[in-house]
Protein backbone atom coordinates (compact mmCIF):
# COMPACT_ATOMS: atom_id res chain seq x y z
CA UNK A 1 17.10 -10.26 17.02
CA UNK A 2 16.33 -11.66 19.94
CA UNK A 3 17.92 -15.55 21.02
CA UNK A 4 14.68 -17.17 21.98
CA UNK A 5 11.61 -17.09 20.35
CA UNK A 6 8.04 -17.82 21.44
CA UNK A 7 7.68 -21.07 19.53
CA UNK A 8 3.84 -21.71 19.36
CA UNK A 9 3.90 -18.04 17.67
CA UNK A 10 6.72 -18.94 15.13
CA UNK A 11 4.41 -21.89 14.08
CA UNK A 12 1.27 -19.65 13.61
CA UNK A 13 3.70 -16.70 11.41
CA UNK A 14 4.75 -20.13 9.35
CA UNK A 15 1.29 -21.30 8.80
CA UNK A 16 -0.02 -18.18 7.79
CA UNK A 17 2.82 -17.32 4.93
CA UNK A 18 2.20 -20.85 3.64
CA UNK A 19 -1.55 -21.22 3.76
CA UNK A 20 -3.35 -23.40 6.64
CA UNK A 21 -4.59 -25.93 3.80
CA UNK A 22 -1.12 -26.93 2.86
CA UNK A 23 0.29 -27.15 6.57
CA UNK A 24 -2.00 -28.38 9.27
CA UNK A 25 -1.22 -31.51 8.85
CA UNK A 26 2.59 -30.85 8.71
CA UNK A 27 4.82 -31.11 11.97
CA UNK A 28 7.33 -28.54 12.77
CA UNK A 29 10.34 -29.78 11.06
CA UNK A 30 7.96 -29.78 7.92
CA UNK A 31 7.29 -26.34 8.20
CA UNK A 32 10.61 -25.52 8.81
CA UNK A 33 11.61 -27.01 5.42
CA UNK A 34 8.91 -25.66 3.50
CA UNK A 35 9.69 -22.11 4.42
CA UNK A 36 12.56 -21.29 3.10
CA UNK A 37 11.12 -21.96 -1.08
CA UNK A 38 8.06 -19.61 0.07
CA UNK A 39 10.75 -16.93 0.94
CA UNK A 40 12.71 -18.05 -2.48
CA UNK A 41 9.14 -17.70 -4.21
CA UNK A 42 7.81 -14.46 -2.70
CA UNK A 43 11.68 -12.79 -3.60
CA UNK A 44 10.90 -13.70 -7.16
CA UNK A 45 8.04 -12.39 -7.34
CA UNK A 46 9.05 -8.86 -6.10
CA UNK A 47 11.83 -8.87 -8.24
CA UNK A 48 10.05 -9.84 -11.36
CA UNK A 49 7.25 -7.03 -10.33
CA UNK A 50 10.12 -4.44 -10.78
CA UNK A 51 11.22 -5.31 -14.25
């Protein structure tokens, strides 16, 4: 992957996994910090889909 990364588009990929209602309001080290437990939740998810 690439070192640099276009920012602005980052923030819009964010918003969009977490839902705009929950994050518009948020700044970016907000986002940042939500992310990571809407990756946790989506893997948990997938892995209770395949049991």
């Amino acid at each position: 992957m690439d070192a640099e990364i276009d920012i602005p588009k980052f923030v819009n990929c964010t918003r969009q996994l977490l839902s705009h209602e929950k994050t518009d309001n948020l700044n970016f080290t907000q986002l940042l910090d939500l992310l990571p437990s809407k990756i946790l939740d989506d893997i948990s998810l997938k892995c209770r889909d395949l049991n």
